[in-house]
C-alpha atoms as a PDB file:
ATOM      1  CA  UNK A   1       0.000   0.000   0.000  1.00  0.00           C
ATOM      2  CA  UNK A   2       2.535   2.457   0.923  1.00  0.00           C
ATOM      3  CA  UNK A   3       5.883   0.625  -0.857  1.00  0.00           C
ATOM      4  CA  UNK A   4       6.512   3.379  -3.140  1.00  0.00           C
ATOM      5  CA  UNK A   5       7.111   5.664  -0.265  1.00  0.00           C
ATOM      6  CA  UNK A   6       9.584   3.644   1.636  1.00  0.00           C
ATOM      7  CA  UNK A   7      12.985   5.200   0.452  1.00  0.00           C
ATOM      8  CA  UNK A   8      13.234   8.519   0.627  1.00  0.00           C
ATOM      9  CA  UNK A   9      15.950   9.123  -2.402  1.00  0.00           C
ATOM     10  CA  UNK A  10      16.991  12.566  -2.013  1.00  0.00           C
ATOM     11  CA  UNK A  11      18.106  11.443   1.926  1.00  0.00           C
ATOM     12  CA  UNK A  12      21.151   8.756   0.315  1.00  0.00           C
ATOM     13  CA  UNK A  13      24.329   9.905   1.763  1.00  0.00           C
ATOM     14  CA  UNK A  14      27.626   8.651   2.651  1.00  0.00           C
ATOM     15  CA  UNK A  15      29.116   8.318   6.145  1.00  0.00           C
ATOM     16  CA  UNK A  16      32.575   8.142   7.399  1.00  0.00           C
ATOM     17  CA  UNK A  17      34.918  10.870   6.267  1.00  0.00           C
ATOM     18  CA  UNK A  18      34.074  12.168   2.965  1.00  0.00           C
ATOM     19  CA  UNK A  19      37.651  11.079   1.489  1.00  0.00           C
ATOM     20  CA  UNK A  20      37.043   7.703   2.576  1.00  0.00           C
ATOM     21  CA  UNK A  21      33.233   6.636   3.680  1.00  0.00           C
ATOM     22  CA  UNK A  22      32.915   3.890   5.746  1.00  0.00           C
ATOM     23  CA  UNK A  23      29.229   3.214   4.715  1.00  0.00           C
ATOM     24  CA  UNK A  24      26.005   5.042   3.385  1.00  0.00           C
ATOM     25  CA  UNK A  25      22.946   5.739   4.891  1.00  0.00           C
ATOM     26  CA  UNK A  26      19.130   6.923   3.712  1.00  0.00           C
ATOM     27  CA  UNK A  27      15.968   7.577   5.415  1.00  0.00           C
ATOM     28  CA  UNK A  28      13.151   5.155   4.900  1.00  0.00           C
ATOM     29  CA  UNK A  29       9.026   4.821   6.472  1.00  0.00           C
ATOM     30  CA  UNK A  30       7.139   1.882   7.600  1.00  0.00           C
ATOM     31  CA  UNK A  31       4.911   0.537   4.937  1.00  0.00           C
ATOM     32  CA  UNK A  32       2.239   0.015   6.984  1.00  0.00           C
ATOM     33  CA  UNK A  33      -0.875   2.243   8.590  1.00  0.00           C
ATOM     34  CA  UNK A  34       0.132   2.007  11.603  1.00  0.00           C
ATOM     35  CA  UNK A  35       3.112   2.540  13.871  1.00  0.00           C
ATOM     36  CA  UNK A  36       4.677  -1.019  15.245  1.00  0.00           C
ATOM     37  CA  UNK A  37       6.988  -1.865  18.174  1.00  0.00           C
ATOM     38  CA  UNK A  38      10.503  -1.791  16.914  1.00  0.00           C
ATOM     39  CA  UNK A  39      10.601  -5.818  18.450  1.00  0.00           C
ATOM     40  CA  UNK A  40       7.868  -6.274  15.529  1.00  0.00           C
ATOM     41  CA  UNK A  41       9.998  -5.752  12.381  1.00  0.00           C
ATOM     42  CA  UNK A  42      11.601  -9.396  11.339  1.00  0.00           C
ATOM     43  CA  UNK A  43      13.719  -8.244   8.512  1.00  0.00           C
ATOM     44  CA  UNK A  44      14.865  -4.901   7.265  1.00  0.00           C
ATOM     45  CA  UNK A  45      17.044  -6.286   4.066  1.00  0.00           C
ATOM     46  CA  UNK A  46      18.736  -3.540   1.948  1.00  0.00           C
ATOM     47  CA  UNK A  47      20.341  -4.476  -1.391  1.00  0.00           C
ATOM     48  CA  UNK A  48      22.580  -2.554  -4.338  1.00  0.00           C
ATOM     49  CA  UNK A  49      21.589  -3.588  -7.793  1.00  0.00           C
ATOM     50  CA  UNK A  50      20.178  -6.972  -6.509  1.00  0.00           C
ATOM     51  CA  UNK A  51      22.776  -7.512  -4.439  1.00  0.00           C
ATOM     52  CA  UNK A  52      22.310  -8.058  -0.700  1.00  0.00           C
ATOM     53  CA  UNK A  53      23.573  -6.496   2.343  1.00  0.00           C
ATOM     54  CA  UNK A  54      24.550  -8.654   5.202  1.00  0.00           C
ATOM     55  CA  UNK A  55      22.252  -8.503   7.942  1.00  0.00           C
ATOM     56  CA  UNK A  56      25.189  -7.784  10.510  1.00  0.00           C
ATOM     57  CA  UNK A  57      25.922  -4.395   8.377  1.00  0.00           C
ATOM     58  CA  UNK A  58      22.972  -2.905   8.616  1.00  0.00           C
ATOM     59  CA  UNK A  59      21.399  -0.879  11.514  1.00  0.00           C
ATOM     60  CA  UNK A  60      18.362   1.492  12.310  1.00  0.00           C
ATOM     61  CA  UNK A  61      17.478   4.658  14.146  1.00  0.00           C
ATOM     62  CA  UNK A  62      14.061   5.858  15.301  1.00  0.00           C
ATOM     63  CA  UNK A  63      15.655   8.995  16.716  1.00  0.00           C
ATOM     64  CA  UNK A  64      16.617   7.177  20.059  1.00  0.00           C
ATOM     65  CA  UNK A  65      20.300   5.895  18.730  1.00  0.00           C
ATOM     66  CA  UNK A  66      21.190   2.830  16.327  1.00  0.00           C
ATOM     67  CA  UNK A  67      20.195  -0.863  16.782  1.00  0.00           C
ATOM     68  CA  UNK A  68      21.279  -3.546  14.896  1.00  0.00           C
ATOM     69  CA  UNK A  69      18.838  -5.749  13.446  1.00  0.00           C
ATOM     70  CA  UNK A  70      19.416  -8.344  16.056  1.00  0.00           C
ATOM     71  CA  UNK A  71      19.243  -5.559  18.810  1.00  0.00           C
ATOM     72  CA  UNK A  72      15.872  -4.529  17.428  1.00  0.00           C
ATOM     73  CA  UNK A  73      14.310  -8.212  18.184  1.00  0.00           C
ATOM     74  CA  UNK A  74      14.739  -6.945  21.819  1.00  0.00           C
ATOM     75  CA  UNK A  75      13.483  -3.677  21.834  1.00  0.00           C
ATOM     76  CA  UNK A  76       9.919  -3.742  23.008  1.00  0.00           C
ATOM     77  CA  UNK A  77      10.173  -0.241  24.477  1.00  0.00           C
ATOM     78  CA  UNK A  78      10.789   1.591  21.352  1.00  0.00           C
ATOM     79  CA  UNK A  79       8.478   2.202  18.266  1.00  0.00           C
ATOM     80  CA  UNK A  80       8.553   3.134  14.640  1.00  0.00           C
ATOM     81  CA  UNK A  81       5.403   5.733  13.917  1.00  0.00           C
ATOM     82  CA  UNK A  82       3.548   5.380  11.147  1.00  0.00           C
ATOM     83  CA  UNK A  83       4.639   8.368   8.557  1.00  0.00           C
ATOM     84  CA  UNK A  84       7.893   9.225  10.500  1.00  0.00           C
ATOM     85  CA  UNK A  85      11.259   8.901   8.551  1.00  0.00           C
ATOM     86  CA  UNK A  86      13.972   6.267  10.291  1.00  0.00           C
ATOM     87  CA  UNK A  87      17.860   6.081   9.327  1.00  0.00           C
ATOM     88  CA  UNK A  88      18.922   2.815   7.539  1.00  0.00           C
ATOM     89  CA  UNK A  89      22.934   2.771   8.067  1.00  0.00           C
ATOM     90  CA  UNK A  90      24.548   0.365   5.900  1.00  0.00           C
ATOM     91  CA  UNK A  91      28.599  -0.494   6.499  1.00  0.00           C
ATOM     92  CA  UNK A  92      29.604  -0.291   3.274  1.00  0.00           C
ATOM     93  CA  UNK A  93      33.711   0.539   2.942  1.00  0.00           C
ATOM     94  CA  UNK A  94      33.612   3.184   0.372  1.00  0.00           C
ATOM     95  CA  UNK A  95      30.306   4.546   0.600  1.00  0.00           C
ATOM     96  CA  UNK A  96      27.374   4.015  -1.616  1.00  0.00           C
ATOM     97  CA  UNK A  97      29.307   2.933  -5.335  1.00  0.00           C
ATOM     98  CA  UNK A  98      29.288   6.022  -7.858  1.00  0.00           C
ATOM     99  CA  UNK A  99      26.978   6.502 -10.542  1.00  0.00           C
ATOM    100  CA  UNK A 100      23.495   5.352 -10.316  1.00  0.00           C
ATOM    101  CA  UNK A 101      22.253   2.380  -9.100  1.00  0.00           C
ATOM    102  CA  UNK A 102      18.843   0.918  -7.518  1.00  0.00           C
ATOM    103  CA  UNK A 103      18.471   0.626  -3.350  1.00  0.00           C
ATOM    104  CA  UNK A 104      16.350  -1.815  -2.576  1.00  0.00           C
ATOM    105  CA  UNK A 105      14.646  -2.115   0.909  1.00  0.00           C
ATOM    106  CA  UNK A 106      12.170  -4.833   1.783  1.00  0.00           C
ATOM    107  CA  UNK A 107      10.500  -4.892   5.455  1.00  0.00           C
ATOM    108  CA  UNK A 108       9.010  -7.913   6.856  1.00  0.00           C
ATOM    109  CA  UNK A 109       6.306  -6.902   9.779  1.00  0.00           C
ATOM    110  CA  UNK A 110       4.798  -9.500  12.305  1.00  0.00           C
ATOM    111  CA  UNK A 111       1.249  -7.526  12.698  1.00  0.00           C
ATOM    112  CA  UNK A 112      -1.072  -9.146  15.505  1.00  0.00           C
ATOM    113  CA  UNK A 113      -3.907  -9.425  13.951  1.00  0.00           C
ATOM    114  CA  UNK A 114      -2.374 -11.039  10.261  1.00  0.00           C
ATOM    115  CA  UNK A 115      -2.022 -14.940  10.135  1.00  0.00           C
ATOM    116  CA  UNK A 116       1.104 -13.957   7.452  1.00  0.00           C
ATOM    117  CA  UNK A 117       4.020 -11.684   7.736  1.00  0.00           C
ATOM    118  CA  UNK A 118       3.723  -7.726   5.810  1.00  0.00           C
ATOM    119  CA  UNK A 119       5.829  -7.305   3.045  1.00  0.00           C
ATOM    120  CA  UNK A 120       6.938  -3.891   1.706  1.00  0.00           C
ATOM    121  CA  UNK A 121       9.519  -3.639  -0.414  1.00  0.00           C
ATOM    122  CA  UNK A 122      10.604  -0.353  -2.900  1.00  0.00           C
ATOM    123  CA  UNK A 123      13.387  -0.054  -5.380  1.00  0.00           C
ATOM    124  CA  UNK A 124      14.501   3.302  -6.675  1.00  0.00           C
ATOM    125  CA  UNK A 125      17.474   4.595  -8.843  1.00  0.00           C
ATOM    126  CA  UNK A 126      19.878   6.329  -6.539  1.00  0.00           C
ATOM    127  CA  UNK A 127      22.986   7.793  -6.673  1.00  0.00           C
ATOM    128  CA  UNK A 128      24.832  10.282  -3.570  1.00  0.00           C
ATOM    129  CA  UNK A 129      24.749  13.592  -4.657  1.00  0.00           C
ATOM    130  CA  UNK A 130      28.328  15.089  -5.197  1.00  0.00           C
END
Protein backbone atom coordinates (compact mmCIF):
# COMPACT_ATOMS: atom_id res chain seq x y z
CA UNK A 1 0.00 0.00 0.00
CA UNK A 2 2.53 2.46 0.92
CA UNK A 3 5.88 0.62 -0.86
CA UNK A 4 6.51 3.38 -3.14
CA UNK A 5 7.11 5.66 -0.27
CA UNK A 6 9.58 3.64 1.64
CA UNK A 7 12.98 5.20 0.45
CA UNK A 8 13.23 8.52 0.63
CA UNK A 9 15.95 9.12 -2.40
CA UNK A 10 16.99 12.57 -2.01
CA UNK A 11 18.11 11.44 1.93
CA UNK A 12 21.15 8.76 0.31
CA UNK A 13 24.33 9.91 1.76
CA UNK A 14 27.63 8.65 2.65
CA UNK A 15 29.12 8.32 6.14
CA UNK A 16 32.57 8.14 7.40
CA UNK A 17 34.92 10.87 6.27
CA UNK A 18 34.07 12.17 2.97
CA UNK A 19 37.65 11.08 1.49
CA UNK A 20 37.04 7.70 2.58
CA UNK A 21 33.23 6.64 3.68
CA UNK A 22 32.92 3.89 5.75
CA UNK A 23 29.23 3.21 4.71
CA UNK A 24 26.01 5.04 3.38
CA UNK A 25 22.95 5.74 4.89
CA UNK A 26 19.13 6.92 3.71
CA UNK A 27 15.97 7.58 5.42
CA UNK A 28 13.15 5.15 4.90
CA UNK A 29 9.03 4.82 6.47
CA UNK A 30 7.14 1.88 7.60
CA UNK A 31 4.91 0.54 4.94
CA UNK A 32 2.24 0.02 6.98
CA UNK A 33 -0.87 2.24 8.59
CA UNK A 34 0.13 2.01 11.60
CA UNK A 35 3.11 2.54 13.87
CA UNK A 36 4.68 -1.02 15.25
CA UNK A 37 6.99 -1.86 18.17
CA UNK A 38 10.50 -1.79 16.91
CA UNK A 39 10.60 -5.82 18.45
CA UNK A 40 7.87 -6.27 15.53
CA UNK A 41 10.00 -5.75 12.38
CA UNK A 42 11.60 -9.40 11.34
CA UNK A 43 13.72 -8.24 8.51
CA UNK A 44 14.86 -4.90 7.26
CA UNK A 45 17.04 -6.29 4.07
CA UNK A 46 18.74 -3.54 1.95
CA UNK A 47 20.34 -4.48 -1.39
CA UNK A 48 22.58 -2.55 -4.34
CA UNK A 49 21.59 -3.59 -7.79
CA UNK A 50 20.18 -6.97 -6.51
CA UNK A 51 22.78 -7.51 -4.44
CA UNK A 52 22.31 -8.06 -0.70
CA UNK A 53 23.57 -6.50 2.34
CA UNK A 54 24.55 -8.65 5.20
CA UNK A 55 22.25 -8.50 7.94
CA UNK A 56 25.19 -7.78 10.51
CA UNK A 57 25.92 -4.40 8.38
CA UNK A 58 22.97 -2.91 8.62
CA UNK A 59 21.40 -0.88 11.51
CA UNK A 60 18.36 1.49 12.31
CA UNK A 61 17.48 4.66 14.15
CA UNK A 62 14.06 5.86 15.30
CA UNK A 63 15.66 9.00 16.72
CA UNK A 64 16.62 7.18 20.06
CA UNK A 65 20.30 5.89 18.73
CA UNK A 66 21.19 2.83 16.33
CA UNK A 67 20.20 -0.86 16.78
CA UNK A 68 21.28 -3.55 14.90
CA UNK A 69 18.84 -5.75 13.45
CA UNK A 70 19.42 -8.34 16.06
CA UNK A 71 19.24 -5.56 18.81
CA UNK A 72 15.87 -4.53 17.43
CA UNK A 73 14.31 -8.21 18.18
CA UNK A 74 14.74 -6.94 21.82
CA UNK A 75 13.48 -3.68 21.83
CA UNK A 76 9.92 -3.74 23.01
CA UNK A 77 10.17 -0.24 24.48
CA UNK A 78 10.79 1.59 21.35
CA UNK A 79 8.48 2.20 18.27
CA UNK A 80 8.55 3.13 14.64
CA UNK A 81 5.40 5.73 13.92
CA UNK A 82 3.55 5.38 11.15
CA UNK A 83 4.64 8.37 8.56
CA UNK A 84 7.89 9.23 10.50
CA UNK A 85 11.26 8.90 8.55
CA UNK A 86 13.97 6.27 10.29
CA UNK A 87 17.86 6.08 9.33
CA UNK A 88 18.92 2.82 7.54
CA UNK A 89 22.93 2.77 8.07
CA UNK A 90 24.55 0.36 5.90
CA UNK A 91 28.60 -0.49 6.50
CA UNK A 92 29.60 -0.29 3.27
CA UNK A 93 33.71 0.54 2.94
CA UNK A 94 33.61 3.18 0.37
CA UNK A 95 30.31 4.55 0.60
CA UNK A 96 27.37 4.02 -1.62
CA UNK A 97 29.31 2.93 -5.34
CA UNK A 98 29.29 6.02 -7.86
CA UNK A 99 26.98 6.50 -10.54
CA UNK A 100 23.49 5.35 -10.32
CA UNK A 101 22.25 2.38 -9.10
CA UNK A 102 18.84 0.92 -7.52
CA UNK A 103 18.47 0.63 -3.35
CA UNK A 104 16.35 -1.81 -2.58
CA UNK A 105 14.65 -2.11 0.91
CA UNK A 106 12.17 -4.83 1.78
CA UNK A 107 10.50 -4.89 5.46
CA UNK A 108 9.01 -7.91 6.86
CA UNK A 109 6.31 -6.90 9.78
CA UNK A 110 4.80 -9.50 12.31
CA UNK A 111 1.25 -7.53 12.70
CA UNK A 112 -1.07 -9.15 15.50
CA UNK A 113 -3.91 -9.42 13.95
CA UNK A 114 -2.37 -11.04 10.26
CA UNK A 115 -2.02 -14.94 10.13
CA UNK A 116 1.10 -13.96 7.45
CA UNK A 117 4.02 -11.68 7.74
CA UNK A 118 3.72 -7.73 5.81
CA UNK A 119 5.83 -7.31 3.05
CA UNK A 120 6.94 -3.89 1.71
CA UNK A 121 9.52 -3.64 -0.41
CA UNK A 122 10.60 -0.35 -2.90
CA UNK A 123 13.39 -0.05 -5.38
CA UNK A 124 14.50 3.30 -6.68
CA UNK A 125 17.47 4.60 -8.84
CA UNK A 126 19.88 6.33 -6.54
CA UNK A 127 22.99 7.79 -6.67
CA UNK A 128 24.83 10.28 -3.57
CA UNK A 129 24.75 13.59 -4.66
CA UNK A 130 28.33 15.09 -5.20
Amino acid sequence: MFDKYLIDAASLRNTGPADAPTGFAFEAKLGYYRGLGLSMIEKLDVAIDGEPVARDAVRFDEGAGPLTLDEMELAYDRRWPFGMPATILVDHPGGFPAGEHELSLLQQLRVSYLPFPSINTDSKTVAVPA
